[in-house]
Protein backbone atom coordinates (compact mmCIF):
# COMPACT_ATOMS: atom_id res chain seq x y z
CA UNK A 1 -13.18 -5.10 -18.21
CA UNK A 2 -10.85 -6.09 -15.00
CA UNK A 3 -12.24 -6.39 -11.55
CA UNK A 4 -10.83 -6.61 -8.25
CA UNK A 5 -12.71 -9.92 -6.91
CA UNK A 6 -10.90 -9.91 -2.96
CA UNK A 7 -8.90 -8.52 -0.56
CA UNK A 8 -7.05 -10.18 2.07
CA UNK A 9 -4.63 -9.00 4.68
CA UNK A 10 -2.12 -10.10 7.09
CA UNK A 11 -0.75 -7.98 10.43
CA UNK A 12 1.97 -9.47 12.57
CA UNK A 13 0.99 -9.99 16.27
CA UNK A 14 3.38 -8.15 18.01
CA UNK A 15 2.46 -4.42 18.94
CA UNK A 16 4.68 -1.46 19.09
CA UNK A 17 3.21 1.76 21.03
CA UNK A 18 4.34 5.07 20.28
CA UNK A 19 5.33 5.40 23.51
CA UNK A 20 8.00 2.65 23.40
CA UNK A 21 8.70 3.82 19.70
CA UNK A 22 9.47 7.17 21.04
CA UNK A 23 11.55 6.33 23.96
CA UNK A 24 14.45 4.83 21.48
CA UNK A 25 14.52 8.69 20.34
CA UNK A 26 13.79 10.37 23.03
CA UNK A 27 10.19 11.63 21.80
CA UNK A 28 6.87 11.93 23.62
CA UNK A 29 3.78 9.50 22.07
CA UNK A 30 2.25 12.78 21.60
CA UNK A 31 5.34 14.06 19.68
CA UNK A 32 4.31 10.86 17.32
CA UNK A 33 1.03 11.50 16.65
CA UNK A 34 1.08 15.14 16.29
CA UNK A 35 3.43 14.44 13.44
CA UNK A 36 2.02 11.17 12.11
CA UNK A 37 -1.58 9.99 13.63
CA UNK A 38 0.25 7.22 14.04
CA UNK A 39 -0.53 5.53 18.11
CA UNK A 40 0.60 1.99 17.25
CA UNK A 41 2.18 -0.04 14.45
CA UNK A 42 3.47 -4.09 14.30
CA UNK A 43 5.99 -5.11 13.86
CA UNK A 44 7.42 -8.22 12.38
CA UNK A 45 9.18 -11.45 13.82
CA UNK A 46 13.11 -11.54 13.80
CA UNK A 47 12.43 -14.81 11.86
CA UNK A 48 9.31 -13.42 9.58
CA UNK A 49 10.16 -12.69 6.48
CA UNK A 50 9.18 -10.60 3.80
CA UNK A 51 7.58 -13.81 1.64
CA UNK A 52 5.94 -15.03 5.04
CA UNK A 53 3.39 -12.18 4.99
CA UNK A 54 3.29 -12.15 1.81
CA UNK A 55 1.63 -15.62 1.70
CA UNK A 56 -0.56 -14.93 4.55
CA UNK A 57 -2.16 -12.14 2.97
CA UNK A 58 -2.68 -13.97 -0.25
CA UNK A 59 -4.15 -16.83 1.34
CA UNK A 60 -6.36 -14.32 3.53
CA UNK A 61 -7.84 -13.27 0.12
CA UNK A 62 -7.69 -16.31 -1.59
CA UNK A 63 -10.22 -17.53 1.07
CA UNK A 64 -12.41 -14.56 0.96
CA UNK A 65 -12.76 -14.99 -3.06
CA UNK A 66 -13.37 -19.04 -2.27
CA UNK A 67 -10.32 -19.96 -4.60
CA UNK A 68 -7.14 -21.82 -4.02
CA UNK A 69 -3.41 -21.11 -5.22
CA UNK A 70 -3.90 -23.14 -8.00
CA UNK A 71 -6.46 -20.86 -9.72
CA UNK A 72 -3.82 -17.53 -10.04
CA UNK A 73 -2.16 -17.63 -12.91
CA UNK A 74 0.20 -14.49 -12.53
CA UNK A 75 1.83 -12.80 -8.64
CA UNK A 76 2.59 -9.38 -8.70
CA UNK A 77 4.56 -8.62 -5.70
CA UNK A 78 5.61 -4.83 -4.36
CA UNK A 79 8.17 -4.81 -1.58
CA UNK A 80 11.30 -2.11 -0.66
CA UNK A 81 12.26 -4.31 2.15
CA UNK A 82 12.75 -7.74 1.07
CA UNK A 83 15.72 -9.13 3.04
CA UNK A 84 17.47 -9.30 -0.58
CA UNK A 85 18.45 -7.24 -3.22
CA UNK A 86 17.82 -10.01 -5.65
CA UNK A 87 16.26 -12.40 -6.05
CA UNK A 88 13.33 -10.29 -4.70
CA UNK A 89 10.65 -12.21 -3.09
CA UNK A 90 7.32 -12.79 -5.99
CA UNK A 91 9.06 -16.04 -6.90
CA UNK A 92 9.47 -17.56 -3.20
CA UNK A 93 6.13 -16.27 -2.24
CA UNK A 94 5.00 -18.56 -5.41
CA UNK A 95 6.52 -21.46 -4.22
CA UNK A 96 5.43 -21.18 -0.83
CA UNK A 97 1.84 -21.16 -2.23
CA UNK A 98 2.33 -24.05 -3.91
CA UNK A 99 2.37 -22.76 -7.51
CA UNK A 100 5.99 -22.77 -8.90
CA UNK A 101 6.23 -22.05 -12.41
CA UNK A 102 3.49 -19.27 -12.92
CA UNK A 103 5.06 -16.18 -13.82
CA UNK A 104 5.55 -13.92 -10.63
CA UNK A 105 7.63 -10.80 -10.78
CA UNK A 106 8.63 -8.02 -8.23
CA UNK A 107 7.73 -4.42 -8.10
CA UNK A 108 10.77 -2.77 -5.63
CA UNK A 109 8.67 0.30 -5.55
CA UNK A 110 8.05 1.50 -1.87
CA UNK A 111 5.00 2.70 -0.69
CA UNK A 112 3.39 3.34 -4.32
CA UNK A 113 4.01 -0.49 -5.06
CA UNK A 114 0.63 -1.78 -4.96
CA UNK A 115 -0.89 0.89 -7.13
CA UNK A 116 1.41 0.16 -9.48
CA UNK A 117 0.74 -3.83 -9.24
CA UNK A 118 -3.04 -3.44 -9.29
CA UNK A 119 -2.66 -0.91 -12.48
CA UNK A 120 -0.38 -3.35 -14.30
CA UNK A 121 -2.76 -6.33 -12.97
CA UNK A 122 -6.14 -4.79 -14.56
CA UNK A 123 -3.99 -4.75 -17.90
CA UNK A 124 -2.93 -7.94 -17.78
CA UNK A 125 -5.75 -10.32 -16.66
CA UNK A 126 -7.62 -10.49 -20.00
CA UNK A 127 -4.24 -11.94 -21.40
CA UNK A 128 -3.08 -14.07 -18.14
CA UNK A 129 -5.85 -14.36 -16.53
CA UNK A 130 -6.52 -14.26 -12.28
CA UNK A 131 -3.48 -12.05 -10.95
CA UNK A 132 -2.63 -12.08 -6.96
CA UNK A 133 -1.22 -8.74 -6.32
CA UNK A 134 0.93 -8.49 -3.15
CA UNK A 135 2.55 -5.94 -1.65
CA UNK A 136 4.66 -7.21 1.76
CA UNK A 137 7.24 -4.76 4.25
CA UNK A 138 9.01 -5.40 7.53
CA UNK A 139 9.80 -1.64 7.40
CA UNK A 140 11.36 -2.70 11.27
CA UNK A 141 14.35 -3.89 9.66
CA UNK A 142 15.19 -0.59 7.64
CA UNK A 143 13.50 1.68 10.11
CA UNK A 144 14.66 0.75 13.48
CA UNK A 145 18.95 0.92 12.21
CA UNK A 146 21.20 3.39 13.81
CA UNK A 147 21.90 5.56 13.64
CA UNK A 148 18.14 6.29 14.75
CA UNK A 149 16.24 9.55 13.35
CA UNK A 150 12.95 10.81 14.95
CA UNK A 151 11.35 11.28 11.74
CA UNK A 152 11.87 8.46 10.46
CA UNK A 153 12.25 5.27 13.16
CA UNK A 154 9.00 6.31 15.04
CA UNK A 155 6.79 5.77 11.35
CA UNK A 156 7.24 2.67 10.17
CA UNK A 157 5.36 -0.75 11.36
CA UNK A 158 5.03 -4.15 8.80
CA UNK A 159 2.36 -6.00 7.36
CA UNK A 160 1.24 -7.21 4.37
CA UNK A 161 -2.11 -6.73 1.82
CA UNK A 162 -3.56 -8.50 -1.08
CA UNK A 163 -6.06 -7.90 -4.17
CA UNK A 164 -7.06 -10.53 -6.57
CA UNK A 165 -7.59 -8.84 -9.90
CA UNK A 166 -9.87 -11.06 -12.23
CA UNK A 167 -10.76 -10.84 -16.02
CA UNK A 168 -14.59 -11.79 -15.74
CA UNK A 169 -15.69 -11.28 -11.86
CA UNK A 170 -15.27 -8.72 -8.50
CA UNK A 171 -17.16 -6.48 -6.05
CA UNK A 172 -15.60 -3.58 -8.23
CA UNK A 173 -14.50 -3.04 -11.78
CA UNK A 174 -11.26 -1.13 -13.02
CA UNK A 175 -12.11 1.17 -15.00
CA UNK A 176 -9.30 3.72 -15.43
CA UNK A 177 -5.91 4.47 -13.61
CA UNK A 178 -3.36 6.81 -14.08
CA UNK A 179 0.75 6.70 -13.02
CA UNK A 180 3.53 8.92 -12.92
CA UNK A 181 7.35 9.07 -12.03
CA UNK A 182 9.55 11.80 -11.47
CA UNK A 183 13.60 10.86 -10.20
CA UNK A 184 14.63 14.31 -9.79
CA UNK A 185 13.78 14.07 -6.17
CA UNK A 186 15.19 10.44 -5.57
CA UNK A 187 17.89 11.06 -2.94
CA UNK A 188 15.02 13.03 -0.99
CA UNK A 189 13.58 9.44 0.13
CA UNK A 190 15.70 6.50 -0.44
CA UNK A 191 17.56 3.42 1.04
CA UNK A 192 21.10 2.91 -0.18
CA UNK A 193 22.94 -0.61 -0.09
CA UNK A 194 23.81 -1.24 3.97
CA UNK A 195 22.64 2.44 5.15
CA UNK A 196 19.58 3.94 7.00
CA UNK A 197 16.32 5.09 5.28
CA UNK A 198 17.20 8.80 4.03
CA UNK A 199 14.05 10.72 4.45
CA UNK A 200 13.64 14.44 3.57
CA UNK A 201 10.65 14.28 5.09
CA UNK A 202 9.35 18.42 4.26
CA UNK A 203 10.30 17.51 0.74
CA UNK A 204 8.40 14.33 0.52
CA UNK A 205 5.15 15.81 2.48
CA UNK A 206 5.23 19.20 0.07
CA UNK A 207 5.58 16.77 -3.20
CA UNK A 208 3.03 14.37 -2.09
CA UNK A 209 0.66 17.01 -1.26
CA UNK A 210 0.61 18.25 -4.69
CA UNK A 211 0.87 15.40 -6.52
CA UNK A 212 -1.52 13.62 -5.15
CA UNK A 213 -4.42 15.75 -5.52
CA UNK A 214 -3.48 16.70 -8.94
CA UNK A 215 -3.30 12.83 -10.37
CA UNK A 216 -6.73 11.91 -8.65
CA UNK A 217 -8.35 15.34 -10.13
CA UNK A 218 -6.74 14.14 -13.60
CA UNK A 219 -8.49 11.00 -13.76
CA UNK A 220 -11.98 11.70 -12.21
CA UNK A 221 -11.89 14.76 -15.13
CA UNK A 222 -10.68 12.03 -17.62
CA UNK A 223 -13.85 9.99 -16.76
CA UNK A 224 -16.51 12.59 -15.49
CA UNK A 225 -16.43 11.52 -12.06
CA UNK A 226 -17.21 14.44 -9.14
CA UNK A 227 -14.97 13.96 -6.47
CA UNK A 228 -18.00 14.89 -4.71
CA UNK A 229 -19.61 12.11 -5.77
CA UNK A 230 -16.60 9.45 -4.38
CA UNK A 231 -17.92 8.29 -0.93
CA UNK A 232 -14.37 6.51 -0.57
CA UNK A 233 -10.44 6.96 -1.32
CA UNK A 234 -8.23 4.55 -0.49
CA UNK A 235 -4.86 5.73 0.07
CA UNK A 236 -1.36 4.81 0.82
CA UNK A 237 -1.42 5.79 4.91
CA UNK A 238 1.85 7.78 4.97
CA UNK A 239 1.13 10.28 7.42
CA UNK A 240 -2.58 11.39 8.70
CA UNK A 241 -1.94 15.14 8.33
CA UNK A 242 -1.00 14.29 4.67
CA UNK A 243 -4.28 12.87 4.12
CA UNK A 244 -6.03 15.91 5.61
CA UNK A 245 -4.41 17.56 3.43
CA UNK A 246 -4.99 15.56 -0.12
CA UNK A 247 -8.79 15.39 1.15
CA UNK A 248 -8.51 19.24 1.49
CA UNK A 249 -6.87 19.92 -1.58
CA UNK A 250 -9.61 18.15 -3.47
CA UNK A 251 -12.39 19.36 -1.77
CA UNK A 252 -13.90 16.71 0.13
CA UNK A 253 -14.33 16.11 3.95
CA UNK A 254 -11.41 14.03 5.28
CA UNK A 255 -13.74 11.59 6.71
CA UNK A 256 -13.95 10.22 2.81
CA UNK A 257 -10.51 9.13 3.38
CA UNK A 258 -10.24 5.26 4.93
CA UNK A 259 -7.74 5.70 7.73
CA UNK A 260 -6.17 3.27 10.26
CA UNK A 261 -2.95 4.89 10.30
CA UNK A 262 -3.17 5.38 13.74
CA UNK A 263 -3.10 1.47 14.30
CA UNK A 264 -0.51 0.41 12.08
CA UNK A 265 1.56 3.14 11.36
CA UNK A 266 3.14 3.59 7.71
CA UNK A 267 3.47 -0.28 6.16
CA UNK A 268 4.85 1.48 3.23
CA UNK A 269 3.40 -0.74 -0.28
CA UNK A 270 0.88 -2.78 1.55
CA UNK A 271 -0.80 0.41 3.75
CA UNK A 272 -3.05 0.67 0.44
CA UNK A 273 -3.87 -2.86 0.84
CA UNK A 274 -4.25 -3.44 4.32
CA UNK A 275 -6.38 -0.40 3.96
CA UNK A 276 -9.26 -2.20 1.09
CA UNK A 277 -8.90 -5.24 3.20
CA UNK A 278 -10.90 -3.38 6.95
CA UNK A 279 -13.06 -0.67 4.31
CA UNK A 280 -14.24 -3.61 2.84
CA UNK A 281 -14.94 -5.53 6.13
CA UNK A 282 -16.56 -2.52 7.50
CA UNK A 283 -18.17 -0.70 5.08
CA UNK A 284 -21.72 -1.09 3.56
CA UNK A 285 -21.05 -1.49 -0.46
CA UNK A 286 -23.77 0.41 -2.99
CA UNK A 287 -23.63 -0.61 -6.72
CA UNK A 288 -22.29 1.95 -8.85
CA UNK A 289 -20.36 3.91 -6.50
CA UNK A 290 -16.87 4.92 -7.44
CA UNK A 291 -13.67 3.92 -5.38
CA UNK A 292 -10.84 5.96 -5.34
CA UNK A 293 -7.43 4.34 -5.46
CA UNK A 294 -4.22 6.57 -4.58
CA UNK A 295 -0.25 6.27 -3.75
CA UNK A 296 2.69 8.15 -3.39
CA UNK A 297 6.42 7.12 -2.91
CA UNK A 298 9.98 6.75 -3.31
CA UNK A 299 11.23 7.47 -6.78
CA UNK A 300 9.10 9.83 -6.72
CA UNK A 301 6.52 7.53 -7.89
CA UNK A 302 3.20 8.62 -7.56
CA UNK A 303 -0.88 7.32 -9.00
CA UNK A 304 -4.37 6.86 -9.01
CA UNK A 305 -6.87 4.50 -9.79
CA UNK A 306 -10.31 4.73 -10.36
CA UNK A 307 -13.20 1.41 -9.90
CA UNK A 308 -16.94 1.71 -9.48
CA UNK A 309 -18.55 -0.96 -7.35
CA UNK A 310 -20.80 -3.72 -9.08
């Protein structure tokens, strides 16, 4: 069975209130967080790239698992902002690790990226074997273009996450995950070539708040897991109220879901990341305990994925 073995994280050092994110759209703080939960996000240097968080995350786990570059034989890397349309940035991030020549391909799927990755990564580890999944944004670029929009320039912030998915050893084991697509709703959240973000954002909130619920009741039914019985979900941090509202939908108090939304704002594919990466440094771990994996974004593309702690 696949395992997750480490996370790792990376967060740039320059901080963005909501108060000087609001005054480029003439919008309160409170206006923000009403909307979001978001108080604060980070954002990126003008010279940081995509790839440079990327690496810093993956060396932030690599030295929490006590391995080096050398021992990852596959990168999976998730990003809708990469400063180019192709090549994307898995095989830079590579060499900038030292380890040119392993296989290392992109995922261009925003904010459900690295549920995707870490789906694809517990599939592939028995054949490849240690797989760094990455997921890296600097949302600032896409966000922050005029023409501005409230709903959408206020919500973003970058940062990068990172999961080492093993065939023989982790703190948790995969056992089940579940994915979906739909593109009949793609030009209700998307980022044509030189434009802003396009965000419909009652569309995206009403979609995710259905489909969300509905995958993660799916697979705990598949596998006879009570979603009572989850003491943690770890979800893409879109929006607070839209976690409030998945937590509601499934019937558990919100406090189940790991938030720091209100820190970091939306990071898009590595929220989910950044996310495992403080749960795990904060949270006491209990052998057998399910963890609850979930993500929602453009496309729409949408999952879950079930592990149970070792």
């Amino acid at each position: 069975m696949p395992f997750i073995k480490e996370f790792g994280s990376y967060l740039p050092s320059r901080m963005v209130s909501s108060e000087e994110a609001g005054g480029w759209v003439d919008t309160l703080a409170t206006w923000v967080f009403n909307v979001s939960g978001i108080e604060e996000r980070r954002f990126a240097g003008k010279d940081e790239t995509v790839s440079d968080m990327a690496v810093a995350a993956a060396k932030d786990c690599l030295q929490r698992a006590g391995l080096e570059a050398k021992d990852i034989s596959m990168v999976l890397l998730s990003s809708g902002s990469s400063e180019r349309q192709f090549p994307g940035p898995a095989a830079e991030t590579a060499l900038k690790l030292g380890i040119p020549g392993i296989p290392a391909i992109d995922l261009p799927l925003a904010s459900a990226g690295a549920l995707f990755a870490l789906s694809l990564a517990s599939r592939l580890t028995e054949q490849v074997g240690r797989v760094m999944v990455i997921a890296a944004e600097k949302m600032s670029q896409i966000a922050v273009r005029e023409p501005m929009e409230r709903g959408v320039a206020v919500l973003f912030g970058d940062g990068a996450g990172a999961a080492l998915v093993t065939p023989d050893e982790g703190f948790v084991e995969v056992v089940d995950s579940q994915l979906a697509s739909d593109g009949s709703f793609a030009p209700d959240l998307c980022l044509d070539w030189d434009q802003p973000l396009k965000m419909n954002g009652r569309t995206v909130i009403l979609q995710a708040s259905r489909k969300i619920p509905g995958i993660i009741r799916s697979l705990l039914e598949r596998n006879a897991v009570d979603p009572q019985l989850v003491p943690v979900y770890l979800m893409h941090q879109a929006n607070q109220n839209l976690i409030d509202r998945v937590a509601d939908a499934i019937g558990v108090p919100a406090e189940r879901f790991f938030s720091n939304i209100a820190k970091y704002g939306n990071t898009s594919s590595a929220s989910m990341l950044i996310a495992a990466s403080e749960w795990i440094d904060s949270h006491k771990l209990t052998k057998g305990d399910p963890v609850v994996f979930a993500a929602f974004g453009a496309g729409f593309h949408w999952g879950s994925l079930l592990a149970r702690v070792c």
